[in-house]
C-alpha atoms as a PDB file:
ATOM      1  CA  UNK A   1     -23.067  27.035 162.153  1.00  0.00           C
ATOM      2  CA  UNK A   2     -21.518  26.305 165.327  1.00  0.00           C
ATOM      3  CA  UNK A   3     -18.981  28.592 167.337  1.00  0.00           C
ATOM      4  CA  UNK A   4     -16.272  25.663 166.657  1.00  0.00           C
ATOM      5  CA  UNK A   5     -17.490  25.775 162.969  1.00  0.00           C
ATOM      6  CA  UNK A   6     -16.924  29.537 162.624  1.00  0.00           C
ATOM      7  CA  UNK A   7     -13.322  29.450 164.080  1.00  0.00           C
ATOM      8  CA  UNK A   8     -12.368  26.689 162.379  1.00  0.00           C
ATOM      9  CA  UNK A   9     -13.465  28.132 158.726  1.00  0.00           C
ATOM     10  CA  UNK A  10     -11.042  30.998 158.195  1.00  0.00           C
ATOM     11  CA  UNK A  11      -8.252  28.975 159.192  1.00  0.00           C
ATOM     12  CA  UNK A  12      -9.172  26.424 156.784  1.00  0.00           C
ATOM     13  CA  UNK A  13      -9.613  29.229 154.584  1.00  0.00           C
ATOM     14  CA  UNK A  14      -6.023  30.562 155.121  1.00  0.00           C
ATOM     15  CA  UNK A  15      -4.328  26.985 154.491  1.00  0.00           C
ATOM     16  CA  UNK A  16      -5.789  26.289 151.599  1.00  0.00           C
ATOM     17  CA  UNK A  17      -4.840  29.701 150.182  1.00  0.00           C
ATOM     18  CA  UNK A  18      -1.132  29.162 151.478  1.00  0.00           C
ATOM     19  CA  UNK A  19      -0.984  25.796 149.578  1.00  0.00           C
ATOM     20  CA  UNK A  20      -2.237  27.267 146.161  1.00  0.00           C
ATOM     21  CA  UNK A  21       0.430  29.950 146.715  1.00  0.00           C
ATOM     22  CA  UNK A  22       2.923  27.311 147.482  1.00  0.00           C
ATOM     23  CA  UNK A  23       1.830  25.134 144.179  1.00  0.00           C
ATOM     24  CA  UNK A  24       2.179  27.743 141.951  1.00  0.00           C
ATOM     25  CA  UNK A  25       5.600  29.187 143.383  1.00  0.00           C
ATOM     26  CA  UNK A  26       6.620  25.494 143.033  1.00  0.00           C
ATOM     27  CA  UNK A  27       5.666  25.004 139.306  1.00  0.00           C
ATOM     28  CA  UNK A  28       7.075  28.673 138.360  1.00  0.00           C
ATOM     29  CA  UNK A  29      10.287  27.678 139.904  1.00  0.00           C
ATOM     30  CA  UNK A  30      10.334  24.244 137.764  1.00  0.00           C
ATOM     31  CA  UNK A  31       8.823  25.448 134.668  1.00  0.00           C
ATOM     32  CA  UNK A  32      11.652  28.817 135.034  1.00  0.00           C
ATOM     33  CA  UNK A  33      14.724  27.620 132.646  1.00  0.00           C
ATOM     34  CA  UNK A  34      18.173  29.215 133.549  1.00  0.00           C
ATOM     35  CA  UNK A  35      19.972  30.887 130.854  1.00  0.00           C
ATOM     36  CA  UNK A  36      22.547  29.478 128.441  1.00  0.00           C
ATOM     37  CA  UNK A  37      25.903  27.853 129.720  1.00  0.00           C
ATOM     38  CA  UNK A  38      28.756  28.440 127.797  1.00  0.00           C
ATOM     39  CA  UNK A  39      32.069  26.760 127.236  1.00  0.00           C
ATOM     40  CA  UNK A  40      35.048  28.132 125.253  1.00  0.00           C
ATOM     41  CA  UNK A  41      38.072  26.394 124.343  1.00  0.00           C
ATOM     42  CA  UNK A  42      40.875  27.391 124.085  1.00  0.00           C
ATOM     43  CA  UNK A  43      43.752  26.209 121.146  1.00  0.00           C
ATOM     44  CA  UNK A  44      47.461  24.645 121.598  1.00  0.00           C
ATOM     45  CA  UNK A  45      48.962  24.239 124.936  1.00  0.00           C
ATOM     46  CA  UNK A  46      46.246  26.271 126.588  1.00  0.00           C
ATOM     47  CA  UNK A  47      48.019  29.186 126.757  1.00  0.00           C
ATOM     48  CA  UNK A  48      46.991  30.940 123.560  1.00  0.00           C
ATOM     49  CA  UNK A  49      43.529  32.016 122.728  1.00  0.00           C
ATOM     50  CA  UNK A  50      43.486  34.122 125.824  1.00  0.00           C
ATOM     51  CA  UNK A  51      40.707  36.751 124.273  1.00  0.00           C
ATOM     52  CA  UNK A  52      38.318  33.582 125.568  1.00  0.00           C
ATOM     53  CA  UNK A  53      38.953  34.462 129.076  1.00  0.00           C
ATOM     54  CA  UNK A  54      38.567  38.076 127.920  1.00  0.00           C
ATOM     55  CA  UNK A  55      34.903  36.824 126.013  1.00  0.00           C
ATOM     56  CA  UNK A  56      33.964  34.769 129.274  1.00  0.00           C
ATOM     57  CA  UNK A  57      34.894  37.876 131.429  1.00  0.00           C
ATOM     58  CA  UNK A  58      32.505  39.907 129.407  1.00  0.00           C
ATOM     59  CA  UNK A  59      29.436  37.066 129.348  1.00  0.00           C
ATOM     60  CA  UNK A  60      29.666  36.453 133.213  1.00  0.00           C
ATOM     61  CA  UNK A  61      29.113  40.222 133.608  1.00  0.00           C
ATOM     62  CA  UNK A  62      25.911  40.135 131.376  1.00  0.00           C
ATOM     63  CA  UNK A  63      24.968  37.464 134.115  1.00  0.00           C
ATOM     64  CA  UNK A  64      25.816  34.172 131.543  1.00  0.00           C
ATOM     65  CA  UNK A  65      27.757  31.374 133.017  1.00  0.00           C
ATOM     66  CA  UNK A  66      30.828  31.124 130.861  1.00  0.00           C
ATOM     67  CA  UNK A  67      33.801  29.197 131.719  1.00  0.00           C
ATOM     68  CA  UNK A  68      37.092  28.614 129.560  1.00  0.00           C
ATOM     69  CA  UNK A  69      38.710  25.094 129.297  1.00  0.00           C
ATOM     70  CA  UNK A  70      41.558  23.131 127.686  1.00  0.00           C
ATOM     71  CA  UNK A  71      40.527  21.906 123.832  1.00  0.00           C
ATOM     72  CA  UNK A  72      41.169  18.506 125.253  1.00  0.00           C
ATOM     73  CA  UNK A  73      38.685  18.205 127.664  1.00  0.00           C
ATOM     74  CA  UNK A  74      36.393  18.170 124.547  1.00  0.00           C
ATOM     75  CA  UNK A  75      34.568  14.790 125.784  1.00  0.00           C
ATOM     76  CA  UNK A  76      33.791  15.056 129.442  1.00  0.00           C
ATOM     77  CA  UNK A  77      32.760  18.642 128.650  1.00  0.00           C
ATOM     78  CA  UNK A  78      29.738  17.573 125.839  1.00  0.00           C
ATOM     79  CA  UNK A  79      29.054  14.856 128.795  1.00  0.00           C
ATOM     80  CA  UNK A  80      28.554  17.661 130.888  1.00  0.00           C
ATOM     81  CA  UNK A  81      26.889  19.995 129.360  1.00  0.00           C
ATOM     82  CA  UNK A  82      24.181  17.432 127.528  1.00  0.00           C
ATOM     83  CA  UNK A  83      23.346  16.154 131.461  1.00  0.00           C
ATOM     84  CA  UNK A  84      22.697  19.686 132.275  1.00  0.00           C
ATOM     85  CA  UNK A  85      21.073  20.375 129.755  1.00  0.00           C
ATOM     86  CA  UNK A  86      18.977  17.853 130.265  1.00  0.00           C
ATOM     87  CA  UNK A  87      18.365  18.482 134.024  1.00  0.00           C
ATOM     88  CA  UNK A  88      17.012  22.467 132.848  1.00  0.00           C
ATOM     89  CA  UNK A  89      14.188  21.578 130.479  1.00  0.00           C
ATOM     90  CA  UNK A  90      17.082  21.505 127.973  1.00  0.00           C
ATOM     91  CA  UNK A  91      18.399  24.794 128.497  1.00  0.00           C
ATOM     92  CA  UNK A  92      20.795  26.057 125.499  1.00  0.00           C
ATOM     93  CA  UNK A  93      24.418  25.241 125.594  1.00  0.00           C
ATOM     94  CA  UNK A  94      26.789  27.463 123.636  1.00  0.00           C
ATOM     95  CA  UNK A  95      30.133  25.793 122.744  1.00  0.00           C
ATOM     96  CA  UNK A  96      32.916  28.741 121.327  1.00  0.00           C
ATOM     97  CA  UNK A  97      36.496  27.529 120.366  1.00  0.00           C
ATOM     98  CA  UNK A  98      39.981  28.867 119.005  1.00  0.00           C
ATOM     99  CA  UNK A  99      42.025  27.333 116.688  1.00  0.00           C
ATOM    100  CA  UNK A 100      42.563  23.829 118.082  1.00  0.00           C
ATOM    101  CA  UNK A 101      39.887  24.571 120.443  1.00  0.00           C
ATOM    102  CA  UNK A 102      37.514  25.529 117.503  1.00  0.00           C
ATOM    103  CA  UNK A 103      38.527  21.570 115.767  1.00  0.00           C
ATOM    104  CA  UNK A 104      37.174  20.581 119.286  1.00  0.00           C
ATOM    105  CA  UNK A 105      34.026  22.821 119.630  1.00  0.00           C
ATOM    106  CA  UNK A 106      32.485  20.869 116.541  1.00  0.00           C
ATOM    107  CA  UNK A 107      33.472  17.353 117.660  1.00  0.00           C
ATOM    108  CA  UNK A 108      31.716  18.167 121.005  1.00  0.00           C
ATOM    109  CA  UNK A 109      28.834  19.913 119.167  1.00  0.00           C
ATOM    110  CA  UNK A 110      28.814  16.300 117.367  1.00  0.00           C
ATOM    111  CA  UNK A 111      28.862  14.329 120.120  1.00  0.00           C
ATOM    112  CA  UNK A 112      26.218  16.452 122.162  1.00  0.00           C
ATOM    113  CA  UNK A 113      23.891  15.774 119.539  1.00  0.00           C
ATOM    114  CA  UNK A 114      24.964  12.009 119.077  1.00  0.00           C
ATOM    115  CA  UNK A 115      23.945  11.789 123.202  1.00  0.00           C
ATOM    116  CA  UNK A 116      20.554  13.451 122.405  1.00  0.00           C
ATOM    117  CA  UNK A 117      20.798  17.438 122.893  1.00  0.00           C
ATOM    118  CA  UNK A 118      22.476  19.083 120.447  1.00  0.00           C
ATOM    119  CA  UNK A 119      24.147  22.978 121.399  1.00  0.00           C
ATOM    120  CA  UNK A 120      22.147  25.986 120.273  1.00  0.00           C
ATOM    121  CA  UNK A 121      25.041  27.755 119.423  1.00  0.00           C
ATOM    122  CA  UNK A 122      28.703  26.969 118.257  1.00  0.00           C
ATOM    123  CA  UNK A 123      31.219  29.945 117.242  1.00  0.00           C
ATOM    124  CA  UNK A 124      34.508  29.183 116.044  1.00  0.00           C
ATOM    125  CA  UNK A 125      37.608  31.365 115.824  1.00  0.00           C
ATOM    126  CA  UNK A 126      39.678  29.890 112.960  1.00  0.00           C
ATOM    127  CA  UNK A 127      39.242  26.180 112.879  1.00  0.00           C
ATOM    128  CA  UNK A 128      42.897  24.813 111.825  1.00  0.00           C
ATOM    129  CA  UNK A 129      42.309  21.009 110.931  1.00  0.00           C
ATOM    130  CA  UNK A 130      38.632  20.343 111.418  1.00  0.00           C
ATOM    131  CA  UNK A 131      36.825  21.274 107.943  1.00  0.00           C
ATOM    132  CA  UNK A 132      33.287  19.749 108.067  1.00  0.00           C
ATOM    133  CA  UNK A 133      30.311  19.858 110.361  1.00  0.00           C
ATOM    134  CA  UNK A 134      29.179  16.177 110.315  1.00  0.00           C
ATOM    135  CA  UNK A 135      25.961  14.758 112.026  1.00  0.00           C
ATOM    136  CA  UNK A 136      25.007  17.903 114.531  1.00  0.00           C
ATOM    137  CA  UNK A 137      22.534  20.522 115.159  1.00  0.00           C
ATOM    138  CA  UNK A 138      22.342  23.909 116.196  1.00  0.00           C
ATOM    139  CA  UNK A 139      23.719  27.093 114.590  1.00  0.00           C
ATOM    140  CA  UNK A 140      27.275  27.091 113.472  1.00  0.00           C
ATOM    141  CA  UNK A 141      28.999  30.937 113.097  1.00  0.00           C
ATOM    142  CA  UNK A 142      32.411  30.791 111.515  1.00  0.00           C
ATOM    143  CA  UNK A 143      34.840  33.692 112.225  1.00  0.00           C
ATOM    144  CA  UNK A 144      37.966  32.622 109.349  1.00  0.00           C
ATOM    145  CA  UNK A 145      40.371  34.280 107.590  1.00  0.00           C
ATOM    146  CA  UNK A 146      41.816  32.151 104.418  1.00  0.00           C
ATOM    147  CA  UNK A 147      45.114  34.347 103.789  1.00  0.00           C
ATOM    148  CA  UNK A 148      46.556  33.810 107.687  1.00  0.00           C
ATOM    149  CA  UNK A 149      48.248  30.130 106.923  1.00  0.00           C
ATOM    150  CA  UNK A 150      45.589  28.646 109.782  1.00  0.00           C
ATOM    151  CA  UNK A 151      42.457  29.454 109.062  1.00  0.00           C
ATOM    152  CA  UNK A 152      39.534  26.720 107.199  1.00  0.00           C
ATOM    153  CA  UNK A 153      36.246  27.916 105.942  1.00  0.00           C
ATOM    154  CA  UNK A 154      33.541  25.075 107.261  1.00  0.00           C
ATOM    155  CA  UNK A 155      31.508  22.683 105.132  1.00  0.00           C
ATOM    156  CA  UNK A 156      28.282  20.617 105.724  1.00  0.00           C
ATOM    157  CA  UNK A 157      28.547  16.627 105.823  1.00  0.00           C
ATOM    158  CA  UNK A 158      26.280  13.724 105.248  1.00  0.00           C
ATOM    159  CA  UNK A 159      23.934  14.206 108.444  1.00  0.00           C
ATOM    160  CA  UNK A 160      24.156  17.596 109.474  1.00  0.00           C
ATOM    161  CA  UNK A 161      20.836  19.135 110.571  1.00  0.00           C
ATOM    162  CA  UNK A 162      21.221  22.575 111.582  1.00  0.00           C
ATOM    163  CA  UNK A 163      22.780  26.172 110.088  1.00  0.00           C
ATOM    164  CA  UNK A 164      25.909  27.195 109.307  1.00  0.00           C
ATOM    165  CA  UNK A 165      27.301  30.549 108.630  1.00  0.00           C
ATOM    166  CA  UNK A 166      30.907  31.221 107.151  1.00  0.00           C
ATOM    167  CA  UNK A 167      31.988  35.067 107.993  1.00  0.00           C
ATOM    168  CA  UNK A 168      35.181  35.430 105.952  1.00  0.00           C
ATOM    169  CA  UNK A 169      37.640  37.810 107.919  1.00  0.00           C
ATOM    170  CA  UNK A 170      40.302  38.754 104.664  1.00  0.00           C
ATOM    171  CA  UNK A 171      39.770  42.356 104.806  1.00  0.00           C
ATOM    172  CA  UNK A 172      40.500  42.907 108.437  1.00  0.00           C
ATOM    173  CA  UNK A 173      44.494  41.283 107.709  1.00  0.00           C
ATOM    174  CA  UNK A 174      45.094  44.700 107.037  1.00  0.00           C
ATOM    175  CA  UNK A 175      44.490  46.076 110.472  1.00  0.00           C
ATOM    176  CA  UNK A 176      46.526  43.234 112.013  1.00  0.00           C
ATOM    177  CA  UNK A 177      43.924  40.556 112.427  1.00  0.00           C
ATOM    178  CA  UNK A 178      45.471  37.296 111.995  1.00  0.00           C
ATOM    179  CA  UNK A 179      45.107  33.566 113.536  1.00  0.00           C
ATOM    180  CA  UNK A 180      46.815  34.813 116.894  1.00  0.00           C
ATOM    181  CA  UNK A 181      44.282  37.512 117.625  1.00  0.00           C
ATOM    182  CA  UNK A 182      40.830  36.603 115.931  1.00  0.00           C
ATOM    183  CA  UNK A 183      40.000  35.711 119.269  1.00  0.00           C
ATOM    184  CA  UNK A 184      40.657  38.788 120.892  1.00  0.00           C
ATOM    185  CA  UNK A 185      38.800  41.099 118.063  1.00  0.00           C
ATOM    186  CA  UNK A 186      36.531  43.360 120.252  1.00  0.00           C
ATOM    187  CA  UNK A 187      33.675  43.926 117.287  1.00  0.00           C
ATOM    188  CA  UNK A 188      33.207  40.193 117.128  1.00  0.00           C
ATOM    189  CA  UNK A 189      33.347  39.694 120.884  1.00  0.00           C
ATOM    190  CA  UNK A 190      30.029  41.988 120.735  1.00  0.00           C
ATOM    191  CA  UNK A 191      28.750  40.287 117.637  1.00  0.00           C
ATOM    192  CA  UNK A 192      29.015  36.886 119.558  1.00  0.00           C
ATOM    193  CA  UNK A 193      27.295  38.000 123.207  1.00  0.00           C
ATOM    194  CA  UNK A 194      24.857  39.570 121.259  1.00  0.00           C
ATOM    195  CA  UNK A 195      24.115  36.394 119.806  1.00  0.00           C
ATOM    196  CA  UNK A 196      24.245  34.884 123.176  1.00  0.00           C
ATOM    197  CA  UNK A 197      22.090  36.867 125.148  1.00  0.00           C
ATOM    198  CA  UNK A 198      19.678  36.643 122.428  1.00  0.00           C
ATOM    199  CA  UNK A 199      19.299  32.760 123.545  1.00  0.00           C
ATOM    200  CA  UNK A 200      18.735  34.334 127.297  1.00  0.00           C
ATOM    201  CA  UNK A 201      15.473  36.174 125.980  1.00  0.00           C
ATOM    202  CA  UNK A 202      12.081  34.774 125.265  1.00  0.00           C
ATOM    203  CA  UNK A 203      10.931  34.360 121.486  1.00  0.00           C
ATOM    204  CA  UNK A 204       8.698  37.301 120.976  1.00  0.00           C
ATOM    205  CA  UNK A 205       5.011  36.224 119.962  1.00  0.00           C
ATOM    206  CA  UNK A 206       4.349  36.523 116.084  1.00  0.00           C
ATOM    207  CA  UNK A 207       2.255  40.001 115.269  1.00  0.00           C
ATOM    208  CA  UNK A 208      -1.249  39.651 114.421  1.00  0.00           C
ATOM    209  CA  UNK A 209      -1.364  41.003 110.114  1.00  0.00           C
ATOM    210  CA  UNK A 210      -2.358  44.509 109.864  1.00  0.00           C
ATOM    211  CA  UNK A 211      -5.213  45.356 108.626  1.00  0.00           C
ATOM    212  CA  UNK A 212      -5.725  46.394 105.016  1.00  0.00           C
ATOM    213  CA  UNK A 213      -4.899  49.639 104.359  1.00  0.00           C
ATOM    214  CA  UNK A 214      -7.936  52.057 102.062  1.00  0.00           C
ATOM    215  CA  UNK A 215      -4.906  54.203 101.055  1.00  0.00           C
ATOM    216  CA  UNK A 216      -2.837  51.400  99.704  1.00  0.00           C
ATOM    217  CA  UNK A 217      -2.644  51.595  96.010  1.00  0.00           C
ATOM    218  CA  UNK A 218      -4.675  49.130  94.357  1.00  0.00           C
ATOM    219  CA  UNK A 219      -3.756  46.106  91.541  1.00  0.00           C
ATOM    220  CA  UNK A 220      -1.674  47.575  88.877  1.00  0.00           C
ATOM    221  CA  UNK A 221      -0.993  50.899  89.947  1.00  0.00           C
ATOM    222  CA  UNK A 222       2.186  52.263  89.805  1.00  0.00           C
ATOM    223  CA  UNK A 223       5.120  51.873  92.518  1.00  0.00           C
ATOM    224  CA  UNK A 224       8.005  52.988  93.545  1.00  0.00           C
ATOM    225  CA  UNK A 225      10.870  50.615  92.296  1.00  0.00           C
ATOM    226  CA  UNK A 226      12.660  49.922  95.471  1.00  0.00           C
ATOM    227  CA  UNK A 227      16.296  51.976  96.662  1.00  0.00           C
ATOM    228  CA  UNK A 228      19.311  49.542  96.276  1.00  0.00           C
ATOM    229  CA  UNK A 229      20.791  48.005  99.187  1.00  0.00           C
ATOM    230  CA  UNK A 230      23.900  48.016 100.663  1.00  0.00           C
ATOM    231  CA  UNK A 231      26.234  45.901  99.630  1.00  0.00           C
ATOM    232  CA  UNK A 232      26.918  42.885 102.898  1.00  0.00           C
ATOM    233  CA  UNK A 233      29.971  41.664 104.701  1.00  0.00           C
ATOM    234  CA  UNK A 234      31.503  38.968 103.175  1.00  0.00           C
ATOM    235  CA  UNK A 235      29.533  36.024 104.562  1.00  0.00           C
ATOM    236  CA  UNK A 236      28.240  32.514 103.473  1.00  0.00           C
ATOM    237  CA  UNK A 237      25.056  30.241 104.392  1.00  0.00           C
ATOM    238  CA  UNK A 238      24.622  26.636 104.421  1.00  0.00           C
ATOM    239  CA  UNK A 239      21.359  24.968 105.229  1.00  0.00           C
ATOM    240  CA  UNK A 240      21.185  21.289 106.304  1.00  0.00           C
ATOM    241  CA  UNK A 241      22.994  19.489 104.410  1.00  0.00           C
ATOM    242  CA  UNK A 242      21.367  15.162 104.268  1.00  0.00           C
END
């Protein structure tokens, strides 16, 4: 090998090691997907439902983008957030409304999923006129109380392809909840970032099955009958619904 051939080597060497480390940074920055955007609405006149800036306070601190909006924005919002989406290796979008706002939260889940990319997530605070969950997907989480004058427990309609859960919110009238604060209720503000951040984490892989145990006790021997559990909140779960 000449002198010119020795010199030249390591710094061949060194480039092509800096361009594999470039490639991969590269491909873990576009294969990385950003965390879930959220967008709460807020009910009549925008000046109610003001325990969704509270919510969004608390989310931006866990380092979620959450940003609070007028109910009637409804349209350019699921615009928004399904070309954003779309741009992040469709990232989750969580939609979260009040009253009015929660009416407006399933017509933009609807319309999200219409354009392609449904929301992960929709909680609503007392939906007022807005009854059924038509054609949409993603998980539904209904915070209602039926004895306030405002609240609506949600349905399922023709076309609907993803969960819903009714949480009935009766029993807590007798602390004071009611339509004006259900919003503001600090155990269900940690029930809903909870669910949130969960969308922020990575699925955990599946365990391998354990191995089979010598001491477990073999067909038809006797077993403990199992210890009764306790009873569960008042709560309701629809599947799809075609």
């Amino acid at each position: 090998m000449t002198f010119r051939a020795r010199t030249a080597f390591p710094r061949l060497l060194a480039l092509a090691f800096a361009a594999v480390v470039l490639s991969l940074a590269a491909h873990g920055s576009a294969s990385a997907q950003p965390g879930p955007r959220v967008y709460l609405m807020r009910g009549l006149a925008n000046v109610f439902s003001t325990g969704l800036d509270t919510l969004a306070s608390k989310l931006q601190a866990k380092g979620i983008s959450a940003n609070v909006y007028e109910y009637g924005q409804w349209q350019q919002l699921a615009d928004d957030a399904v070309a954003w989406s779309r741009a992040n290796g469709k990232a989750p979008v969580v939609i979260i409304g009040h009253s009015l706002g929660a009416d407006t939260a399933i017509e933009m889940a609807e319309r999200m999923t219409a354009l392609g990319i449904p929301p992960r997530l929709v909680v609503t605070f007392d939906p007022v006129g807005v009854t059924q969950v038509g054609r949409s997907g993603g998980r539904f989480v209904n915070y209602y109380q039926s004895n306030n004058g405002f609240g609506k427990r949600l349905t399922t309609g023709p076309g609907f392809s993803g969960t819903l859960v009714n949480r009935n919110e009766d029993a807590a009238a007798a602390q004071g909840l009611d339509h004006f604060n259900i919003e503001k209720a600090e155990a269900l503000h940690q029930d809903v970032i909870a669910m949130v951040r969960a969308l922020a984490r990575p699925k955990p892989r599946p365990k391998p099955a354990p191995a089979a145990d010598p001491a477990a006790p073999t067909a038809g021997a006797a077993t403990p009958a199992p210890a009764a559990s306790a009873q569960a909140p008042a709560e309701t779960v629809s599947a799809a619904s075609h």
